[in-house]
C-alpha atoms as a PDB file:
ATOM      1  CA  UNK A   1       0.000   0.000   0.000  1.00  0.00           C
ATOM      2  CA  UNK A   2       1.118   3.323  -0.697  1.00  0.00           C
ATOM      3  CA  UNK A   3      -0.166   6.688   0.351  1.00  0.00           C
ATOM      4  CA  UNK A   4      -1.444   9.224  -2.677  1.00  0.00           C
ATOM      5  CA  UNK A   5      -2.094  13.100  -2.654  1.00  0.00           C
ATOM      6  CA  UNK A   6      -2.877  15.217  -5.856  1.00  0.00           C
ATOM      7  CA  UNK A   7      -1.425  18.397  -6.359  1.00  0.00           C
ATOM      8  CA  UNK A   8      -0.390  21.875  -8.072  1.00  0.00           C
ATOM      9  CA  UNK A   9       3.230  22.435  -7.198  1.00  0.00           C
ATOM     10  CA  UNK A  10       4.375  26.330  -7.068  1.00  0.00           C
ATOM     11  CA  UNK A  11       6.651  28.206  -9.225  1.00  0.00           C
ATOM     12  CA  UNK A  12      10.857  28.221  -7.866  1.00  0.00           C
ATOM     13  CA  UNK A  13      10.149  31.891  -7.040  1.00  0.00           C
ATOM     14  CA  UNK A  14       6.972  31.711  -4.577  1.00  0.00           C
ATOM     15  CA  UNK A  15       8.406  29.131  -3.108  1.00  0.00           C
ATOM     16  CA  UNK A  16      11.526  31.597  -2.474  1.00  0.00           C
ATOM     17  CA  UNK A  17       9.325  33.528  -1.410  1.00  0.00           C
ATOM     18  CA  UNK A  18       7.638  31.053   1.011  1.00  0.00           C
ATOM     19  CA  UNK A  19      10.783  30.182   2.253  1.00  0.00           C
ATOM     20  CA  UNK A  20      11.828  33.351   3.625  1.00  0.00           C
ATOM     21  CA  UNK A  21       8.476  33.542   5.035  1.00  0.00           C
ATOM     22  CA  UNK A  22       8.907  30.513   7.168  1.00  0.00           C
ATOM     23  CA  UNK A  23      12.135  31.786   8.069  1.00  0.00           C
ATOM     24  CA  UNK A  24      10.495  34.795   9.570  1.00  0.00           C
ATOM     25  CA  UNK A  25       8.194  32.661  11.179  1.00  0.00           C
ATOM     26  CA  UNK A  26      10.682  30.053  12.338  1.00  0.00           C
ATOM     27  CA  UNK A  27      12.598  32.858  14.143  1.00  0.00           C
ATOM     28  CA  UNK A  28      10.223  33.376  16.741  1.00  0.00           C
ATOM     29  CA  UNK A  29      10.640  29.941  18.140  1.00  0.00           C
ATOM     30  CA  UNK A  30       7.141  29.037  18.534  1.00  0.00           C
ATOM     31  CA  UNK A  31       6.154  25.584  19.605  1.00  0.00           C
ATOM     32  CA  UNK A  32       5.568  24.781  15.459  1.00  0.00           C
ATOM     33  CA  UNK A  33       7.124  22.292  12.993  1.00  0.00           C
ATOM     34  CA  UNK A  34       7.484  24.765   9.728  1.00  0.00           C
ATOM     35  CA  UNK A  35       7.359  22.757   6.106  1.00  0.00           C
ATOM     36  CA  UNK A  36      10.036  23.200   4.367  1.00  0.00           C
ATOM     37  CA  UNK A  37       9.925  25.211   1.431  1.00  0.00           C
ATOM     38  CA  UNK A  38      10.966  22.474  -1.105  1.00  0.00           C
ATOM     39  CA  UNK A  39       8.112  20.294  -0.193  1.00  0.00           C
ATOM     40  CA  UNK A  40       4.982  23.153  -0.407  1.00  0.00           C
ATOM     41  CA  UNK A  41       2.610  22.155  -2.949  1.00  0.00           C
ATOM     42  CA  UNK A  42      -1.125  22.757  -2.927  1.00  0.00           C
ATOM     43  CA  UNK A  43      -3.509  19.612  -2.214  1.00  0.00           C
ATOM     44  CA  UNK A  44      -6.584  19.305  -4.738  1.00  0.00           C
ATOM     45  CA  UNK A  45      -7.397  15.566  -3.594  1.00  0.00           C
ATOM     46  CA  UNK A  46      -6.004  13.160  -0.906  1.00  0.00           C
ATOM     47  CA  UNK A  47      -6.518   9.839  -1.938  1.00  0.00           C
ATOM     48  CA  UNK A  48      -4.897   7.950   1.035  1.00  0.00           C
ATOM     49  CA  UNK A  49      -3.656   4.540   1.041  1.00  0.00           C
ATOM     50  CA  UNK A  50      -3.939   2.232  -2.352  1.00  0.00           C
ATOM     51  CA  UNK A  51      -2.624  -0.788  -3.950  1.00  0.00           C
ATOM     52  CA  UNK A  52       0.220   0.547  -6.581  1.00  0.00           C
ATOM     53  CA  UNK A  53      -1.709  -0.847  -9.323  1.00  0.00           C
ATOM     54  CA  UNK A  54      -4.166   1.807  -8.709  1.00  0.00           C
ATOM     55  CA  UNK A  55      -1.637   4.423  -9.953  1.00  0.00           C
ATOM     56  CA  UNK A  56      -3.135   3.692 -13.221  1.00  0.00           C
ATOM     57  CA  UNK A  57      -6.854   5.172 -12.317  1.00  0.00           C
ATOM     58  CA  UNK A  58      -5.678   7.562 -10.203  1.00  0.00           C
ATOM     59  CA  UNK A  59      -3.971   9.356 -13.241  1.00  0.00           C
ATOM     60  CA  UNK A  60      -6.550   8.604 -15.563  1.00  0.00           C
ATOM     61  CA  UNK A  61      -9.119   9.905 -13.247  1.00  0.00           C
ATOM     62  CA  UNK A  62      -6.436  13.203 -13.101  1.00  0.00           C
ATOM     63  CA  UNK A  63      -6.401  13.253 -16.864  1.00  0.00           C
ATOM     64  CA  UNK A  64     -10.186  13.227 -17.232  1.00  0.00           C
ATOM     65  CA  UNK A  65     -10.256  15.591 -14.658  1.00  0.00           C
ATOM     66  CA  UNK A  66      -8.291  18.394 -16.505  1.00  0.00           C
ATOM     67  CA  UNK A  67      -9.932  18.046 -19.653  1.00  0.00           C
ATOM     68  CA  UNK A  68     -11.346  21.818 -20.454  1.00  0.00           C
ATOM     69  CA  UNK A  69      -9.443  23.690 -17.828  1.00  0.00           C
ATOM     70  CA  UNK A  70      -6.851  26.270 -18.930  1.00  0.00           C
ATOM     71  CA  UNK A  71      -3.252  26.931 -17.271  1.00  0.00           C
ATOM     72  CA  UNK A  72      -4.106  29.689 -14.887  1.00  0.00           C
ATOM     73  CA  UNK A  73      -1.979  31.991 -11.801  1.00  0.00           C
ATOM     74  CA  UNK A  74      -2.279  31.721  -8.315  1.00  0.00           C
ATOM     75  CA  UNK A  75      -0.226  33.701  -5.653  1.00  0.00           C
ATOM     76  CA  UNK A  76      -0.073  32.738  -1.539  1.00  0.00           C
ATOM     77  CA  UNK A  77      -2.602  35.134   0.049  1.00  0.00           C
ATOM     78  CA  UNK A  78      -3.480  35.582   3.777  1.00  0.00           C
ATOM     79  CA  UNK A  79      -2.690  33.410   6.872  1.00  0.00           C
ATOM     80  CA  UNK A  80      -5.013  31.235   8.854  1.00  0.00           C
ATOM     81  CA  UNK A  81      -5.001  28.434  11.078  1.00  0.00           C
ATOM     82  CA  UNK A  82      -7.185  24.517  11.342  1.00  0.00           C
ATOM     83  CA  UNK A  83      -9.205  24.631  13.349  1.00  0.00           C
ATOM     84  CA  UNK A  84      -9.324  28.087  15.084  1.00  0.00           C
ATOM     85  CA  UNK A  85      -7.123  30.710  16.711  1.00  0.00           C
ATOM     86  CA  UNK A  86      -7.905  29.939  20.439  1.00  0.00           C
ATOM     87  CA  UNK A  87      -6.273  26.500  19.524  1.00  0.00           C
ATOM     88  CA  UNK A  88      -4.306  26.076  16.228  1.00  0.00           C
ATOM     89  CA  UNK A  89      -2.800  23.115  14.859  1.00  0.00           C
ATOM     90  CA  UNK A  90      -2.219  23.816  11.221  1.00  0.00           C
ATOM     91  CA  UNK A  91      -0.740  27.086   9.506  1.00  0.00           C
ATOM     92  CA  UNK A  92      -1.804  28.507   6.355  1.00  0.00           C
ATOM     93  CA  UNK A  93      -1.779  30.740   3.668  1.00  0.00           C
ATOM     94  CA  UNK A  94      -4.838  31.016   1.274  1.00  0.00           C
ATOM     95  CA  UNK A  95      -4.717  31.687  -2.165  1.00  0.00           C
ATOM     96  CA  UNK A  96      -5.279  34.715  -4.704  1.00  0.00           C
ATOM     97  CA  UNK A  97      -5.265  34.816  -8.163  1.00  0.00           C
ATOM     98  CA  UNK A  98      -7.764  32.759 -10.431  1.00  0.00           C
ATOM     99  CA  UNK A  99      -9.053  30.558  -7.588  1.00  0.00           C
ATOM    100  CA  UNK A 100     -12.244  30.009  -9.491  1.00  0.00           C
ATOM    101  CA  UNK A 101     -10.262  28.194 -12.063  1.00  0.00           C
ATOM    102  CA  UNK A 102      -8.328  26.507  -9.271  1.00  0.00           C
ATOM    103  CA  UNK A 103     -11.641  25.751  -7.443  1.00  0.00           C
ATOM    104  CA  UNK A 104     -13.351  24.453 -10.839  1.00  0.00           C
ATOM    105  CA  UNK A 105     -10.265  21.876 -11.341  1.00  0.00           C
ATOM    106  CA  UNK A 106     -10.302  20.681  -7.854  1.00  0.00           C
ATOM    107  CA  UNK A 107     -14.665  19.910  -8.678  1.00  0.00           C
ATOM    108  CA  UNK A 108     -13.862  18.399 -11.864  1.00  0.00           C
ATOM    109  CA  UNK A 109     -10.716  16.373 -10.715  1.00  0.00           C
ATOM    110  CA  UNK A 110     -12.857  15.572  -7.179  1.00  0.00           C
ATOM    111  CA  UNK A 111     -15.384  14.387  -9.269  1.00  0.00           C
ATOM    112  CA  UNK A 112     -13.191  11.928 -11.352  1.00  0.00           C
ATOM    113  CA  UNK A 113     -11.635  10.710  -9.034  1.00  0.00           C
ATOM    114  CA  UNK A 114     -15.196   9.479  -6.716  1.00  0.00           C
ATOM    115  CA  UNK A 115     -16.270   8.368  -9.987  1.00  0.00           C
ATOM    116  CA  UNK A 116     -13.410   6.026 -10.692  1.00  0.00           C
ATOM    117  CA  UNK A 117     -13.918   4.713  -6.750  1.00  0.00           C
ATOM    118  CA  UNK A 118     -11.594   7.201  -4.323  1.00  0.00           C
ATOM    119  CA  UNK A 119     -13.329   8.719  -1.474  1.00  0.00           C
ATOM    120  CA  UNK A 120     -13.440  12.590  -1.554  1.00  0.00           C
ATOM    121  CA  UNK A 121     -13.292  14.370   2.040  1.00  0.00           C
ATOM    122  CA  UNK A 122     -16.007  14.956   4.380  1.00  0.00           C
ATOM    123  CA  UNK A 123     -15.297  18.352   5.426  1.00  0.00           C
ATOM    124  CA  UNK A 124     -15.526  20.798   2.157  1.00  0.00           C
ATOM    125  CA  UNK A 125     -12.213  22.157   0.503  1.00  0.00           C
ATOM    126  CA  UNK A 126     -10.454  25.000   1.051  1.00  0.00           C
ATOM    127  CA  UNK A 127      -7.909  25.818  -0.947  1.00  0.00           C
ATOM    128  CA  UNK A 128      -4.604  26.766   1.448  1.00  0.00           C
ATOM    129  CA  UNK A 129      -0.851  25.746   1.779  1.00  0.00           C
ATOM    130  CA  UNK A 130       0.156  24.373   5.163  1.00  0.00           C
ATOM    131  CA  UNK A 131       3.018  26.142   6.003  1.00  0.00           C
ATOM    132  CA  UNK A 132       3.340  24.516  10.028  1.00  0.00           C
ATOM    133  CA  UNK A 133       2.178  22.149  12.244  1.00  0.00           C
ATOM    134  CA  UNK A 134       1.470  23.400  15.878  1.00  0.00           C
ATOM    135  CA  UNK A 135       3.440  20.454  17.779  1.00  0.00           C
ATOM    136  CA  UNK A 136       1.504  17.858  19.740  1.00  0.00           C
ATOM    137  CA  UNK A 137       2.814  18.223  23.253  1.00  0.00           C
ATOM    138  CA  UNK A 138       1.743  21.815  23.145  1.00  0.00           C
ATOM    139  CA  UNK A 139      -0.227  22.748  26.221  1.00  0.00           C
ATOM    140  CA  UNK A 140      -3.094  24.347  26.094  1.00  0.00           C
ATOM    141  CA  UNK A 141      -2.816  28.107  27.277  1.00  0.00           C
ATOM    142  CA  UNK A 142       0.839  28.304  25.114  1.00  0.00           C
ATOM    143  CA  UNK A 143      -1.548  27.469  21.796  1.00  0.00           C
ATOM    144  CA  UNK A 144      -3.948  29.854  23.109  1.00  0.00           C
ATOM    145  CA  UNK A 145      -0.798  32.306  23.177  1.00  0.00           C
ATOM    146  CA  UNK A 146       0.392  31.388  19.809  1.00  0.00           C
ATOM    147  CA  UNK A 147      -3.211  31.895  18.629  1.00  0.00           C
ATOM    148  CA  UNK A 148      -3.330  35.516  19.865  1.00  0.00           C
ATOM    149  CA  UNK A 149       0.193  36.193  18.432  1.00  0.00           C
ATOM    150  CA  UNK A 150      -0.790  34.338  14.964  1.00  0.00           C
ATOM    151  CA  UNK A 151      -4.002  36.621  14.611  1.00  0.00           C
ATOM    152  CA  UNK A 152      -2.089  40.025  15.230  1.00  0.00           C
ATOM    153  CA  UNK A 153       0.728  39.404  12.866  1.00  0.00           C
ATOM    154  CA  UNK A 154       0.795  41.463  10.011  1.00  0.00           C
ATOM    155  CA  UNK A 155       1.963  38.663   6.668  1.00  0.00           C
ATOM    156  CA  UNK A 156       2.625  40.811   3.799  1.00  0.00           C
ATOM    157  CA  UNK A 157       1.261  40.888   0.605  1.00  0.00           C
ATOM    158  CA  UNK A 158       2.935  38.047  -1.433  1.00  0.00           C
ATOM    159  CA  UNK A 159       4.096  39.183  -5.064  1.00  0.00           C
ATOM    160  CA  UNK A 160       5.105  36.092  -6.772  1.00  0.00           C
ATOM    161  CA  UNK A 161       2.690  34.079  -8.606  1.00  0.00           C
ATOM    162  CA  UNK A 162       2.841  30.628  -9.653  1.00  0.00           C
ATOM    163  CA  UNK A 163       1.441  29.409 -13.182  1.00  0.00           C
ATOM    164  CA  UNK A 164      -0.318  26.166 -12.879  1.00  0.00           C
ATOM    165  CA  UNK A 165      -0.598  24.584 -15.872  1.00  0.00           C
ATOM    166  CA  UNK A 166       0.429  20.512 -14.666  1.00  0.00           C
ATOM    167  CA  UNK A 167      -1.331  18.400 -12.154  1.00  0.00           C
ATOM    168  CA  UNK A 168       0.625  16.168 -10.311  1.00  0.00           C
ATOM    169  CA  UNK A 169      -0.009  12.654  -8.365  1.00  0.00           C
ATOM    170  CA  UNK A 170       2.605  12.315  -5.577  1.00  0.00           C
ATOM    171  CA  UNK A 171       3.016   9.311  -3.096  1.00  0.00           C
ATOM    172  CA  UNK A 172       4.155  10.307   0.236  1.00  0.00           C
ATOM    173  CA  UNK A 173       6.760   8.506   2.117  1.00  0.00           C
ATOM    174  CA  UNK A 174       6.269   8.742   5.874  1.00  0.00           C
ATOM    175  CA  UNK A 175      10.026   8.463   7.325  1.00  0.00           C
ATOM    176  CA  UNK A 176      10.848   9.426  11.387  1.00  0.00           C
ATOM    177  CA  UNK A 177      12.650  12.819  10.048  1.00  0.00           C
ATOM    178  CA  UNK A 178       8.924  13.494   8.384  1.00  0.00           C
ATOM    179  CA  UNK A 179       6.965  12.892   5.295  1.00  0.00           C
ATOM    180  CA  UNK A 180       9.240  12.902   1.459  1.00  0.00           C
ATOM    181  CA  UNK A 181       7.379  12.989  -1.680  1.00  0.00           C
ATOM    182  CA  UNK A 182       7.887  11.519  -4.642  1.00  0.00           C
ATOM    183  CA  UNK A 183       6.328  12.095  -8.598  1.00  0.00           C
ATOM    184  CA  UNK A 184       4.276   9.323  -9.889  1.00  0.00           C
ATOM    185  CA  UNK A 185       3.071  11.186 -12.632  1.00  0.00           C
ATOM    186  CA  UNK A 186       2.142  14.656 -14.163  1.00  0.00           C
ATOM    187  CA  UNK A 187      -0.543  15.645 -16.149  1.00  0.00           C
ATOM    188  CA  UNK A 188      -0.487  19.130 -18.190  1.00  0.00           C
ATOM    189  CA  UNK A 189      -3.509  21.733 -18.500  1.00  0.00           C
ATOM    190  CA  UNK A 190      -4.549  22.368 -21.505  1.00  0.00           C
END
């Protein structure tokens, strides 16, 4: 069994731009694991665990999926945090640009993908980058304190766009030092 994520990945420059951000960040030694920069990519469909020989309909479903949708530009937008401020586990940016190009792809690829016999998500999509993870053993009030500090600081506007004009299925490799991704296959836009 191997695990299986669809994604966008961003352009070298935003994530230059991400990774300075998360340096920033990282600076202020919050109880937080920060992604690194070289791994950010933006999720359109988790499929979980499968048999590799299910590769095959995963990227079909993909390719059916992207039939009729254009390359298009998205740039990192605001920061937020899963599930709430008064106790955060995941960091976040949204996204500007053409999200409702990016938010038409993720409905058509969604709905591939259920067709072809992958369960979507419960919870509805929203399209972000996680950017940290709020570690376990945090206590209580200190998340409660990173919350308040999280809502008051000020992310600036982010300038570099990334064209998305592929679609990606990854597998991720869960390892002690954290997760690795690796290509299975790549699917252009039209």
């Amino acid at each position: 069994m191997i695990r299986v994520f669809v994604a966008v990945d961003l352009s070298s420059e935003a994530l230059l731009e991400l990774e300075r951000f998360i340096d920033t960040l990282s600076s202020k030694r919050w109880p937080v694991r920060w992604e690194n920069a070289d791994k950010l990519h933006l999720t359109l469909f988790f499929v979980g665990s499968v048999e590799e020989e299910k590769i095959e309909a995963i990227t079909n479903g993909v390719m059916r999926g992207v039939e009729g949708v254009p390359a298009f530009s998205i740039r990192m937008g605001k920061l937020g945090v899963f599930p709430d401020f008064v106790q955060p586990r995941v960091i976040w940016l949204g996204v500007k640009g053409d999200q409702p190009t990016l938010v038409h792809l993720r409905k058509q690829l969604a709905e591939r993908l259920v067709v072809a016999g992958f369960a979507d998500e419960k919870r509805a999509w929203l399209p972000h980058l996680t950017v940290g993870r709020v570690k376990k053993d945090t206590k209580y009030r200190a998340k409660r304190e990173l919350g308040r500090q999280l809502r008051k600081l000020e992310v600036d506007e982010f300038k570099e766009e990334s064209l998305i004009n592929q679609v990606v299925v990854y597998q991720s490799v869960l390892k002690p030092s954290g997760s690795e991704y690796r290509k299975l296959s790549e699917v252009s836009l039209e």
